[in-house]
N, C-alpha and C. Protein backbone atom coordinates (compact mmCIF):
# COMPACT_ATOMS: atom_id res chain seq x y z
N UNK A 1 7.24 11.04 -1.28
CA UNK A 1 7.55 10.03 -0.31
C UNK A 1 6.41 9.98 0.69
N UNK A 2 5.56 9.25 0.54
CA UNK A 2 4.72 8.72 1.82
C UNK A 2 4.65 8.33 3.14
N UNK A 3 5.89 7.33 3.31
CA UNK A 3 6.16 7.11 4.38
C UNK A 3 7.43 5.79 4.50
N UNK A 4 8.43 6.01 5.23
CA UNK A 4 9.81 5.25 5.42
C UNK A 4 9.21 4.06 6.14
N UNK A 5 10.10 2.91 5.89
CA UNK A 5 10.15 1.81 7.07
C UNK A 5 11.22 2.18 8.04
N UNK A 6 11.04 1.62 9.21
CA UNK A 6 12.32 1.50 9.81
C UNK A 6 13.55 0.93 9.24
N UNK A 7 13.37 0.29 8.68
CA UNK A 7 14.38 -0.69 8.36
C UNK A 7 14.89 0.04 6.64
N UNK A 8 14.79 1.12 6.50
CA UNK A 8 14.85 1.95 4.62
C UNK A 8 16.49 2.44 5.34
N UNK A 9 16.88 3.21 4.51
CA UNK A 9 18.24 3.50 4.88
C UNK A 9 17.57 4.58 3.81
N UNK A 10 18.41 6.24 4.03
CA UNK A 10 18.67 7.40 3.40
C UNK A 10 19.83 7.83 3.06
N UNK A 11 19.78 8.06 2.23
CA UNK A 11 21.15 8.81 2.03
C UNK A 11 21.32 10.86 2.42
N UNK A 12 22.39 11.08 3.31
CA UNK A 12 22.22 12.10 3.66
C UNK A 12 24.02 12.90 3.22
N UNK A 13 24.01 13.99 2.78
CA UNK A 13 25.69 15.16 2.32
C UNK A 13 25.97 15.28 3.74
N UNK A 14 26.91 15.14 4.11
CA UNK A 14 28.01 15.22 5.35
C UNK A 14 29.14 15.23 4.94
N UNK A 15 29.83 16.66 5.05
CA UNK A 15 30.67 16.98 4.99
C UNK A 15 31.31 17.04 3.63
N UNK A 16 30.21 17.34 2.62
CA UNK A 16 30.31 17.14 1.17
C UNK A 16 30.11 15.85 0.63
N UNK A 17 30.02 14.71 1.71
CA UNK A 17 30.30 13.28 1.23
C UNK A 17 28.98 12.72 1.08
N UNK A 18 28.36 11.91 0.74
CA UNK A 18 26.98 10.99 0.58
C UNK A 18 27.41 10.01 1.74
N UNK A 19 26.33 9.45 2.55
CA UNK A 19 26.98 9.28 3.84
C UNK A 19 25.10 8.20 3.97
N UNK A 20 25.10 7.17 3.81
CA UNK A 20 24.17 6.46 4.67
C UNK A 20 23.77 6.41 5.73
N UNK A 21 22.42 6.45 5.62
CA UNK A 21 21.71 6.37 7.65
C UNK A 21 21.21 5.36 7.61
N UNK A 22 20.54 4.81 8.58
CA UNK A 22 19.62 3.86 8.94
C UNK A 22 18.52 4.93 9.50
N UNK A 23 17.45 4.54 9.36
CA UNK A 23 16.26 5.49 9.35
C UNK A 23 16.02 4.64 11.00
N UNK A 24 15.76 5.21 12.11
CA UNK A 24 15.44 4.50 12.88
C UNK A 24 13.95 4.80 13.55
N UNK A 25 13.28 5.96 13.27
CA UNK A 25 11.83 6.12 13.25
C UNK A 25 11.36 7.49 12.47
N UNK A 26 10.15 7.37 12.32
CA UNK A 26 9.66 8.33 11.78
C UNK A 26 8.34 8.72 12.57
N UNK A 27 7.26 9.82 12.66
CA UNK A 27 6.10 10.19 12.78
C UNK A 27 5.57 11.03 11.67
N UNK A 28 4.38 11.82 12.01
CA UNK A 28 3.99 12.88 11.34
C UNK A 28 3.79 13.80 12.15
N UNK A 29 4.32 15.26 11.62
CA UNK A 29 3.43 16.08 12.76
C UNK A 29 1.90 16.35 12.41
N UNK A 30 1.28 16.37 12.79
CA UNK A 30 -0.40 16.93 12.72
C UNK A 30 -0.78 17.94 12.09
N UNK A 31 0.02 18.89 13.03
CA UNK A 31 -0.20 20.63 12.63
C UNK A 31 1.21 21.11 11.63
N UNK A 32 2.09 20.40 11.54
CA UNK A 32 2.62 20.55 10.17
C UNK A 32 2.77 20.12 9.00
N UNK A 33 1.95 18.75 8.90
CA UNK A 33 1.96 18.55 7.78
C UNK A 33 3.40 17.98 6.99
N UNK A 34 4.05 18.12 7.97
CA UNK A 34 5.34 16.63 7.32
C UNK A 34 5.43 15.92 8.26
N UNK A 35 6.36 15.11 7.97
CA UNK A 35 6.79 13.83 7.84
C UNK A 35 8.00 13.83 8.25
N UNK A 36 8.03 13.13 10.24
CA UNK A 36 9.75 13.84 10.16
C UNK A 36 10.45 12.41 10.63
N UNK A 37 11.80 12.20 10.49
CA UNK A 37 12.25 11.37 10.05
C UNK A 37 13.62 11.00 11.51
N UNK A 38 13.58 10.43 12.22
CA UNK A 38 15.10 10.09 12.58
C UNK A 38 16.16 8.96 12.26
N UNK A 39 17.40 9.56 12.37
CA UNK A 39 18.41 8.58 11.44
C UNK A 39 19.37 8.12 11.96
N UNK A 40 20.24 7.82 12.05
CA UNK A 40 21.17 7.76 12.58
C UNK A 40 22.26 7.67 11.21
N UNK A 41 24.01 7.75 11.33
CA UNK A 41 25.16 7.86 10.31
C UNK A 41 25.67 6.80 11.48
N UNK A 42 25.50 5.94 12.14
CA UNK A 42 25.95 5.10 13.09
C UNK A 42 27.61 5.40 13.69
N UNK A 43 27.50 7.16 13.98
CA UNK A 43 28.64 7.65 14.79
C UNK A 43 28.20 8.11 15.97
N UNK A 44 29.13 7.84 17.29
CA UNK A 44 28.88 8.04 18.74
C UNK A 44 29.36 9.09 19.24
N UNK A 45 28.41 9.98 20.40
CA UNK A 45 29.01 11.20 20.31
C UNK A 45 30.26 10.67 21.87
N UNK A 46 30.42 12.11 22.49
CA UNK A 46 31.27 12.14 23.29
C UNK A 46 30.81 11.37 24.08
N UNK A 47 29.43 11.23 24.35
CA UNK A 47 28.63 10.18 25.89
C UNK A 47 28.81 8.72 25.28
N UNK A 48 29.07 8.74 24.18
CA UNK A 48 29.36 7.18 24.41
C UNK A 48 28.29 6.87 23.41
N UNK A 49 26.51 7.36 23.47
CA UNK A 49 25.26 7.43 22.66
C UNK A 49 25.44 7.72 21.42
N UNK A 50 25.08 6.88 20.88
CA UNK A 50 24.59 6.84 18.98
C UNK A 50 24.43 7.98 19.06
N UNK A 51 24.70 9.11 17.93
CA UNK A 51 24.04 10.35 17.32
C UNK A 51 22.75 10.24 16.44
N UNK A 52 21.97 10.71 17.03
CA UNK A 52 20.13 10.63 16.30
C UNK A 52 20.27 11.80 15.89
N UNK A 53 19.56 11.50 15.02
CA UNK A 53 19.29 13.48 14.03
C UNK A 53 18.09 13.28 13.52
N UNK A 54 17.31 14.47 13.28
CA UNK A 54 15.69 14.30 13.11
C UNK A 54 15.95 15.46 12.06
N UNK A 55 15.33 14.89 10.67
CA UNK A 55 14.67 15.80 9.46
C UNK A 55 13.26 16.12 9.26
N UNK A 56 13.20 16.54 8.18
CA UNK A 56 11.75 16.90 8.05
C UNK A 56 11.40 16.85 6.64
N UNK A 57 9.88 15.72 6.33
CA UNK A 57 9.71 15.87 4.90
C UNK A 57 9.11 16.75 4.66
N UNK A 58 8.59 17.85 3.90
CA UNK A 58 7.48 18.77 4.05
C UNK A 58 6.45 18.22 2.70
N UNK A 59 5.15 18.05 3.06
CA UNK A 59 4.24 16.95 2.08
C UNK A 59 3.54 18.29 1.28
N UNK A 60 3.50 19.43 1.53
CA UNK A 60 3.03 20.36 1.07
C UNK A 60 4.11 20.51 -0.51
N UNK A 61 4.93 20.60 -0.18
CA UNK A 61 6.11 20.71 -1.52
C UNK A 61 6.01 19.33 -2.51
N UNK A 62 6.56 19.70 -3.74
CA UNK A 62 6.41 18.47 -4.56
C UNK A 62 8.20 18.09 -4.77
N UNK A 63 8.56 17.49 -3.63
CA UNK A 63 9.55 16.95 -3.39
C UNK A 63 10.25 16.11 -2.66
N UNK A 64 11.27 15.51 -2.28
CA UNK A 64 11.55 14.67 -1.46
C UNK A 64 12.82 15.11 -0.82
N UNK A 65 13.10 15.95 -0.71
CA UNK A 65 14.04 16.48 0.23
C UNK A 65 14.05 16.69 1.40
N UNK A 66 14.98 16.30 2.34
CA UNK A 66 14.71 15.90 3.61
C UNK A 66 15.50 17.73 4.14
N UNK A 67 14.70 17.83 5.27
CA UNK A 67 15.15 19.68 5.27
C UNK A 67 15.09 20.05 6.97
N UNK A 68 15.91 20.59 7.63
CA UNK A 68 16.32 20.86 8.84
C UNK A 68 15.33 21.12 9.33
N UNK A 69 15.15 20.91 10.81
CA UNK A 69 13.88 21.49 12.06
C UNK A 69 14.16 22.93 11.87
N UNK A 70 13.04 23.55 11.59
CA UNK A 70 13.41 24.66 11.17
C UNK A 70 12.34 26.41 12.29
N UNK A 71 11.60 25.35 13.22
CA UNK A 71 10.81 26.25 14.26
C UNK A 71 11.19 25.74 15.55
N UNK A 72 10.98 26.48 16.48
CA UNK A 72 11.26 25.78 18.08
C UNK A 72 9.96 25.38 18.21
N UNK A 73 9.14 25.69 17.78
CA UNK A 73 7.53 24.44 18.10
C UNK A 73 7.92 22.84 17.32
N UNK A 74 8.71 23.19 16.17
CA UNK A 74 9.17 21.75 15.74
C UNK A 74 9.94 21.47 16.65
N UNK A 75 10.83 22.05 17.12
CA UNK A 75 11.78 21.46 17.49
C UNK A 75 11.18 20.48 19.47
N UNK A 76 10.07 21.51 19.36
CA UNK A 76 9.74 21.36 21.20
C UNK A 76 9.20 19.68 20.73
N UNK A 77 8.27 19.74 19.35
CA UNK A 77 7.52 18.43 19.10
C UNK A 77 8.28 17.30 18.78
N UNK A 78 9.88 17.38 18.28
CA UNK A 78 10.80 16.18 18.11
C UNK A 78 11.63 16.29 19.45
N UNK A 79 11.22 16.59 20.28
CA UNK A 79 12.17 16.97 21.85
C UNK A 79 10.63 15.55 22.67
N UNK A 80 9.48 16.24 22.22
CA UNK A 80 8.37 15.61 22.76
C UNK A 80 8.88 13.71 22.34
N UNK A 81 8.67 13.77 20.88
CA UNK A 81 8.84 12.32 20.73
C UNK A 81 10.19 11.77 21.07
N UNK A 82 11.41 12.25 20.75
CA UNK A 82 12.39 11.47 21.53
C UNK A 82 12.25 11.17 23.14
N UNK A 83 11.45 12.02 23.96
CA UNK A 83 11.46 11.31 25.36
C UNK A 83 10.59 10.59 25.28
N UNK A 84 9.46 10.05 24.64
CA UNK A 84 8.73 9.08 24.43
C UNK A 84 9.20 8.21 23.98
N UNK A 85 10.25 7.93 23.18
CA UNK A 85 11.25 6.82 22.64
C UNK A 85 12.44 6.18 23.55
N UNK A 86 12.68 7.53 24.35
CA UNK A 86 13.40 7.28 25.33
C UNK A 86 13.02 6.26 26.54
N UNK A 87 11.61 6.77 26.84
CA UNK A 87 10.82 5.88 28.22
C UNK A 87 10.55 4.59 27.37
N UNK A 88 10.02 4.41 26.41
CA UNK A 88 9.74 3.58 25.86
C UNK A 88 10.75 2.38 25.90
N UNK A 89 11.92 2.46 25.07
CA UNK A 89 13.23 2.02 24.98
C UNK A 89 13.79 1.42 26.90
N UNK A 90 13.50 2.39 27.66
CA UNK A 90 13.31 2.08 29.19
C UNK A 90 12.77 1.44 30.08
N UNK A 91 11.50 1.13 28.85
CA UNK A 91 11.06 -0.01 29.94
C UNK A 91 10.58 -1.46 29.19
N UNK A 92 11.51 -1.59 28.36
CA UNK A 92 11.47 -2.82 27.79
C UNK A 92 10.50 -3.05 26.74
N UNK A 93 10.26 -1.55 25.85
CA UNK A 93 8.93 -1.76 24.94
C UNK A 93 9.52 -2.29 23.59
């Protein structure tokens, strides 16, 4: 997998079930070498806010399996881009 559109839909196991997302962005990391992905299952949490969830392709593997944030440096770098999506989204981009 090279690279998603926004507009691709994934299929993701929840709760044993096959469960559609809407892919709503993606990046790359630099220094890791995948390809990470956010989605949404278009369910709202307690605040009322869409639930976003961020995967990870890893381009090193010969596969397409989408696979959990799995370091707190990943995790600090999809913490980084959601507040950039956030301001973004904030000021009318």
């Amino acid at each position: 997998m090279e690279f998603l559109d926004k507009d691709e839909k994934i299929t993701i196991i929840k709760d044993g079930k096959e469960v559609e997302c809407d892919v709503l962005f993606t990046f790359e990391g630099d220094d890791t070498n995948k390809l990470y992905v956010g989605y949404s299952d278009g369910s709202f949490g307690s605040n009322g806010r869409k639930n976003i969830y961020v995967g990870s392709y890893d381009r090193s593997k010969d596969n397409d399996q989408l696979e959990n944030i799995k370091t707190e440096e990943e995790m600090k770098l999809v913490q980084e881009v959601l507040e950039q999506i956030d301001e973004a989204v904030q000021l009318g981009e």
